[in-house]
PDB file of N, CA and C in Angstrom:
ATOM      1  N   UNK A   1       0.821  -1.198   0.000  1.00  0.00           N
ATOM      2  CA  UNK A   1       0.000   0.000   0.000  1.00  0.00           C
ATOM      3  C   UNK A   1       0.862   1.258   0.000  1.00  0.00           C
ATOM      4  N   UNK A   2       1.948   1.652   0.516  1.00  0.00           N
ATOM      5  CA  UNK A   2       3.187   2.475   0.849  1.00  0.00           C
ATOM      6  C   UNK A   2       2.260   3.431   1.922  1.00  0.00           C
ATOM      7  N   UNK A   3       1.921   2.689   3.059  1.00  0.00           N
ATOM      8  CA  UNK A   3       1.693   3.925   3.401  1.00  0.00           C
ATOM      9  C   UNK A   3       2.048   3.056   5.224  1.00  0.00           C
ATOM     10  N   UNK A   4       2.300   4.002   5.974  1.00  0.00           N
ATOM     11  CA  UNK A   4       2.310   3.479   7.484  1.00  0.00           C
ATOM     12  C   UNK A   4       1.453   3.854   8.598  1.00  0.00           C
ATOM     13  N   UNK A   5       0.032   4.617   8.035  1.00  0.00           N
ATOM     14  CA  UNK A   5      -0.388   4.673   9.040  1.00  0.00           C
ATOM     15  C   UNK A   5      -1.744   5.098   8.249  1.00  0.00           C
ATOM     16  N   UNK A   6      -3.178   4.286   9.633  1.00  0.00           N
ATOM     17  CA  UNK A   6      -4.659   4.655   8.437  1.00  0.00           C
ATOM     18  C   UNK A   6      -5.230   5.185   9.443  1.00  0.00           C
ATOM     19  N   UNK A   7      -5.796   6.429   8.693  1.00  0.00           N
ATOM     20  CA  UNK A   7      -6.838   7.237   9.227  1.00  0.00           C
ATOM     21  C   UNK A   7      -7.933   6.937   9.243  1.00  0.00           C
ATOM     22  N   UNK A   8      -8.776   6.767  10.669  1.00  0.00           N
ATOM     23  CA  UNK A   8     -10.213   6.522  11.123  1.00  0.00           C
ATOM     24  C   UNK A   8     -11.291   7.224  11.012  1.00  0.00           C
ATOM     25  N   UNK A   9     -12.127   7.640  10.657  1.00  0.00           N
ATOM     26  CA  UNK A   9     -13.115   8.727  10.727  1.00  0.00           C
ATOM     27  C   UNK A   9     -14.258   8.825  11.681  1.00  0.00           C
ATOM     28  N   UNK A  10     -14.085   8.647  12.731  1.00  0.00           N
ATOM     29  CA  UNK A  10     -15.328   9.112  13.998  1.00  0.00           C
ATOM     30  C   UNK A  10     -16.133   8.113  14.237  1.00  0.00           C
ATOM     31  N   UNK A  11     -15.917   6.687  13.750  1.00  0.00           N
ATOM     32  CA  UNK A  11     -16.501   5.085  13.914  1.00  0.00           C
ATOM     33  C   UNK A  11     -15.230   4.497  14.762  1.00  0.00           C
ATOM     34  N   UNK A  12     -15.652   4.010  15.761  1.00  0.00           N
ATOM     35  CA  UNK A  12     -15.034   2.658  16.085  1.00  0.00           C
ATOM     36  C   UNK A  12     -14.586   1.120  15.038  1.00  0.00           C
ATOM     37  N   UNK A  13     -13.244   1.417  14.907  1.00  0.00           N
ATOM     38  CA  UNK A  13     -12.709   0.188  14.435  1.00  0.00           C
ATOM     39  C   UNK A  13     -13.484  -0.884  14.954  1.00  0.00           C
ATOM     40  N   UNK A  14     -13.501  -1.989  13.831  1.00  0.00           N
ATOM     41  CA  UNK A  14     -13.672  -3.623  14.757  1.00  0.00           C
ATOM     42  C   UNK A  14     -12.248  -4.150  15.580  1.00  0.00           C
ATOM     43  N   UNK A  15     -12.370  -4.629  16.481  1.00  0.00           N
ATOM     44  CA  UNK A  15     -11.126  -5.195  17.013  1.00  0.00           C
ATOM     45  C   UNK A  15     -10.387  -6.075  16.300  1.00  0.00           C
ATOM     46  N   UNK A  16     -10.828  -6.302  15.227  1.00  0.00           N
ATOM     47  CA  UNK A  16      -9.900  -7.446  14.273  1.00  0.00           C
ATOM     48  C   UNK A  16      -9.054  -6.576  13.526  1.00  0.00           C
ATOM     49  N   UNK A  17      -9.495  -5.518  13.325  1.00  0.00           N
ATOM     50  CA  UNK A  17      -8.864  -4.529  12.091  1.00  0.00           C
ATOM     51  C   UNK A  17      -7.789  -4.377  13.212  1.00  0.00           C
ATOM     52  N   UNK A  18      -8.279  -3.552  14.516  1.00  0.00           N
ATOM     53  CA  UNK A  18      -7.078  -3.157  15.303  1.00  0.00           C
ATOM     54  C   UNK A  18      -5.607  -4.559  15.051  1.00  0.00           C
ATOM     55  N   UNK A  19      -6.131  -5.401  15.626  1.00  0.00           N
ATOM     56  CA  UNK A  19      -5.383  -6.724  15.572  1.00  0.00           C
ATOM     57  C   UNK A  19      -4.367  -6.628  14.599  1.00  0.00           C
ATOM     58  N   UNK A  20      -4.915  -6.698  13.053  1.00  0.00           N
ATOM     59  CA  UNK A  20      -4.442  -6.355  12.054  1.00  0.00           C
ATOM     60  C   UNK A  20      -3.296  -5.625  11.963  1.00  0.00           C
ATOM     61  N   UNK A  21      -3.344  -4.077  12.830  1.00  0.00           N
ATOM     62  CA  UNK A  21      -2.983  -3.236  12.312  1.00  0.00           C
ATOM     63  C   UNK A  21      -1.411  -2.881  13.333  1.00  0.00           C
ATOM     64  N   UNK A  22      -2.483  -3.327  14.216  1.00  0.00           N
ATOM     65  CA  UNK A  22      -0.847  -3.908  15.116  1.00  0.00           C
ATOM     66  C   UNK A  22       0.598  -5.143  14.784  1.00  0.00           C
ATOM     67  N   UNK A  23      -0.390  -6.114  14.275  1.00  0.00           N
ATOM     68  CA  UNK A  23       0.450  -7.276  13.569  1.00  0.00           C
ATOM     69  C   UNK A  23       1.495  -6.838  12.661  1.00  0.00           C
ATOM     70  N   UNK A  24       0.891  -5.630  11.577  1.00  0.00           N
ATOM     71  CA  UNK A  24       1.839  -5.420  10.575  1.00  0.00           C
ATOM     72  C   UNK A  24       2.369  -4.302  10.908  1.00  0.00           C
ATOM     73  N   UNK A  25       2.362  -3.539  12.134  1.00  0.00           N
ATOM     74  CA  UNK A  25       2.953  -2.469  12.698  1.00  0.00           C
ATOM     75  C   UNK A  25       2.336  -1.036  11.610  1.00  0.00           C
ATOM     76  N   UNK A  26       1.272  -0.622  11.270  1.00  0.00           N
ATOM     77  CA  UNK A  26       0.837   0.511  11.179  1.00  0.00           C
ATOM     78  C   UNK A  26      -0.304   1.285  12.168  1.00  0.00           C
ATOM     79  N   UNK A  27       0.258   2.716  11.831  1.00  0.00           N
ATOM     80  CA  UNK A  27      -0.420   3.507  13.248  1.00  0.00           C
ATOM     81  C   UNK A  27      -1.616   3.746  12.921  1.00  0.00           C
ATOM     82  N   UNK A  28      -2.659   3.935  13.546  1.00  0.00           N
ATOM     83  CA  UNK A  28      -4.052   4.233  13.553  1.00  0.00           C
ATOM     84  C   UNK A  28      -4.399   5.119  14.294  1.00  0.00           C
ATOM     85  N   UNK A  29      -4.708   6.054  13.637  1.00  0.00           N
ATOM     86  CA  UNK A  29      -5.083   7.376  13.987  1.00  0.00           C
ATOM     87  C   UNK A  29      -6.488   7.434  13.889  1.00  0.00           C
ATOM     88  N   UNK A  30      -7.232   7.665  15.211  1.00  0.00           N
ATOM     89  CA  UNK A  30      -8.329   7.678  15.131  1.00  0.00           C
ATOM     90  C   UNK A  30      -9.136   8.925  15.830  1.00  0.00           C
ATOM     91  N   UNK A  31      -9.818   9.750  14.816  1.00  0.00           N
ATOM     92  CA  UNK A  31     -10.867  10.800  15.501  1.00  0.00           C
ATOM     93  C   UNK A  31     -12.436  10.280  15.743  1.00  0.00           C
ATOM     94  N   UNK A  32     -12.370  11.079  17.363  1.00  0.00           N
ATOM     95  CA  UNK A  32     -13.465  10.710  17.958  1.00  0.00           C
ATOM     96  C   UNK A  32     -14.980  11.693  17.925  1.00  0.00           C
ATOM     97  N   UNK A  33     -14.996  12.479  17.269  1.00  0.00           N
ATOM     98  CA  UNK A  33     -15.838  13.544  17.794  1.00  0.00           C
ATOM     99  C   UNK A  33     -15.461  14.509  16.068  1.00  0.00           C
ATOM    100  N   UNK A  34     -16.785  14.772  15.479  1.00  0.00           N
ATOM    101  CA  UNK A  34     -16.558  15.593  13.800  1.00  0.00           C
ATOM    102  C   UNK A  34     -16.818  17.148  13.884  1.00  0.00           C
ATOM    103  N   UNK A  35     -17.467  17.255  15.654  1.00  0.00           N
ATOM    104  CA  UNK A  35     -18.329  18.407  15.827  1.00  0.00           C
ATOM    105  C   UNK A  35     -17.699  18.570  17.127  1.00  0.00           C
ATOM    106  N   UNK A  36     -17.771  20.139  17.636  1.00  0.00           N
ATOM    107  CA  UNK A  36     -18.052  19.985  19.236  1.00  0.00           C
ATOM    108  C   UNK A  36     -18.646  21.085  19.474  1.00  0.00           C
ATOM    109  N   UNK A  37     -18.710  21.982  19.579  1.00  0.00           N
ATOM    110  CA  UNK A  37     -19.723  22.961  20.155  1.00  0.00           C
ATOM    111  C   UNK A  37     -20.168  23.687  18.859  1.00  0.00           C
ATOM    112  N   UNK A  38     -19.666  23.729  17.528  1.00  0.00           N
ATOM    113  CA  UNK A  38     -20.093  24.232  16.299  1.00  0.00           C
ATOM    114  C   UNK A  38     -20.586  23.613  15.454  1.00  0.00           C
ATOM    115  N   UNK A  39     -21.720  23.776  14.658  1.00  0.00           N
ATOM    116  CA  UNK A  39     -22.040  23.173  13.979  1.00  0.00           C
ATOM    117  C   UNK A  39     -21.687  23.044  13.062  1.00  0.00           C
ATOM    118  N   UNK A  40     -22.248  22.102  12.185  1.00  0.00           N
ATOM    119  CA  UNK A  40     -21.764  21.684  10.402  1.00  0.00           C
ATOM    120  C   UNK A  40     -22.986  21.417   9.978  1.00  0.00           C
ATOM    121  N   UNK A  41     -24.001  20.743  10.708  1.00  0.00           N
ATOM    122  CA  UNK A  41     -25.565  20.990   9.900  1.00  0.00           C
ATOM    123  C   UNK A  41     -26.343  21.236  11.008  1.00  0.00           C
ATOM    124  N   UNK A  42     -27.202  21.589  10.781  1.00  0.00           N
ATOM    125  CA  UNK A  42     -28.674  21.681  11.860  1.00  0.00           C
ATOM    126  C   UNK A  42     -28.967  20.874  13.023  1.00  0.00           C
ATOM    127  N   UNK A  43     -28.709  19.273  12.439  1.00  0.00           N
ATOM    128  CA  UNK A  43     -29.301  18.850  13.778  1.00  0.00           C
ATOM    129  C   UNK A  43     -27.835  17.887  13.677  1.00  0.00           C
ATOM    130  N   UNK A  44     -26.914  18.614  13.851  1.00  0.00           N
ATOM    131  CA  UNK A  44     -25.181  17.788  14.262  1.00  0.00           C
ATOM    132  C   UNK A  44     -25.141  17.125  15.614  1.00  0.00           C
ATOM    133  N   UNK A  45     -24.036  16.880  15.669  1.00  0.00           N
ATOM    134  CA  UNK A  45     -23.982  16.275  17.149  1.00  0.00           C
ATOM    135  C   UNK A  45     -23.629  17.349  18.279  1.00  0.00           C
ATOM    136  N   UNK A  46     -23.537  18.413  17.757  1.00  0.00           N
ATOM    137  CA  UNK A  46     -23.303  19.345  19.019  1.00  0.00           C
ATOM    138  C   UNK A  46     -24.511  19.460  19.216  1.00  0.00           C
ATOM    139  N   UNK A  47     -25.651  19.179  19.081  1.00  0.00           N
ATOM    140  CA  UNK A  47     -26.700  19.490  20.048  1.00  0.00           C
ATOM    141  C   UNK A  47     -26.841  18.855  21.387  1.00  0.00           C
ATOM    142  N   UNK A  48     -25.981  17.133  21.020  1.00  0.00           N
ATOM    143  CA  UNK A  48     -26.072  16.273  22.482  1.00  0.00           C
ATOM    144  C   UNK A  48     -24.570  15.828  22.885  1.00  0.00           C
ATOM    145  N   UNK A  49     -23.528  16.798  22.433  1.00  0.00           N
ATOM    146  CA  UNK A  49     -22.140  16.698  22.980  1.00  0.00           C
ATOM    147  C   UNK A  49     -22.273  17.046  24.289  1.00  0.00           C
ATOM    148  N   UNK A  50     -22.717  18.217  24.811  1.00  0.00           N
ATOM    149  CA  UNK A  50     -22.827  18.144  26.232  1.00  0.00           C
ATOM    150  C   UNK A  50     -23.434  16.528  27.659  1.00  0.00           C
ATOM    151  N   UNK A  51     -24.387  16.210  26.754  1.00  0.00           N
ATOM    152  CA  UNK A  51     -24.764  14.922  27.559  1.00  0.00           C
ATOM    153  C   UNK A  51     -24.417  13.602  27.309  1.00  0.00           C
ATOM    154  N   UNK A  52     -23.428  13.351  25.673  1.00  0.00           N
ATOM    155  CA  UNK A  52     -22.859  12.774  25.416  1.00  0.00           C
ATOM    156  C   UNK A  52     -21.305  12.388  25.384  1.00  0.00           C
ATOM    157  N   UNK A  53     -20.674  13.435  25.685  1.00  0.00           N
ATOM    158  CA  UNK A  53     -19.151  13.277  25.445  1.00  0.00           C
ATOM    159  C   UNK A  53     -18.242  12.388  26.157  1.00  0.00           C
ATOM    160  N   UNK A  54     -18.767  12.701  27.376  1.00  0.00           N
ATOM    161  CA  UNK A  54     -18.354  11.574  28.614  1.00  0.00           C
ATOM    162  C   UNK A  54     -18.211  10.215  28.634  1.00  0.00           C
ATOM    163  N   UNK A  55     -19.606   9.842  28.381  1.00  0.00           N
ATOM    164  CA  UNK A  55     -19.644   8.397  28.206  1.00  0.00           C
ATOM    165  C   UNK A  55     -19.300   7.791  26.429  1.00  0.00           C
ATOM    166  N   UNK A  56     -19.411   8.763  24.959  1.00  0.00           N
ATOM    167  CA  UNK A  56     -18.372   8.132  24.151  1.00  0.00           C
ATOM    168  C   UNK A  56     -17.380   8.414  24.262  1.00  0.00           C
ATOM    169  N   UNK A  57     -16.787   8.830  24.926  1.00  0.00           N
ATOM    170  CA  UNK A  57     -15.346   9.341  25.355  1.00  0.00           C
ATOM    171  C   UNK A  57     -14.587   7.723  26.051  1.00  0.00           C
ATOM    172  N   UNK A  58     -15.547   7.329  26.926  1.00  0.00           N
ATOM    173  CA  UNK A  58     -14.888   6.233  27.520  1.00  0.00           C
ATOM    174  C   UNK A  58     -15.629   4.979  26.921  1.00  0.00           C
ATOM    175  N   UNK A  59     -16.402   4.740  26.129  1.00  0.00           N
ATOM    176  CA  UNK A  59     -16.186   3.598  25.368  1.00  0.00           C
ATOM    177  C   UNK A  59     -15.195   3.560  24.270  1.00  0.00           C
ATOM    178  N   UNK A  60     -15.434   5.080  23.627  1.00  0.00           N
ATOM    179  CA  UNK A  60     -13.964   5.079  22.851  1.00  0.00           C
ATOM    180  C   UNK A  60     -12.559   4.512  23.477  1.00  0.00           C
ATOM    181  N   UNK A  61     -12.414   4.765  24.489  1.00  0.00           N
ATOM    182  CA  UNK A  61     -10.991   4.354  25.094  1.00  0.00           C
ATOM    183  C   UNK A  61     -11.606   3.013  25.279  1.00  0.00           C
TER     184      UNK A  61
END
């Protein structure tokens, strides 16, 4: 592929991919959050970042 490291987009990997990605030693960069207090459309996720962040914050980890 030439590349060493894959970018995530605001989904949780499956744990097999992680597996994967460790096996062949590339980094995974993963963003958690597309929004946070500004919007990008009308009904974004900053409307429920305040009552949400916490708890996907720690399933993310």
């Amino acid at each position: 592929m030439g590349v060493n490291a894959i970018r995530m987009a605001h989904k949780p990997p499956a744990p097999e991919f992680l597996d994967l990605t460790d096996e062949v030693g590339f980094l995974v960069v993963n963003e958690i959050f597309h929004v946070w207090e500004r919007k990008k459309t009308p009904l974004d996720f900053h409307l429920i970042l305040p009552d949400w962040y916490e708890q996907d914050v720690r399933a993310f980890i």
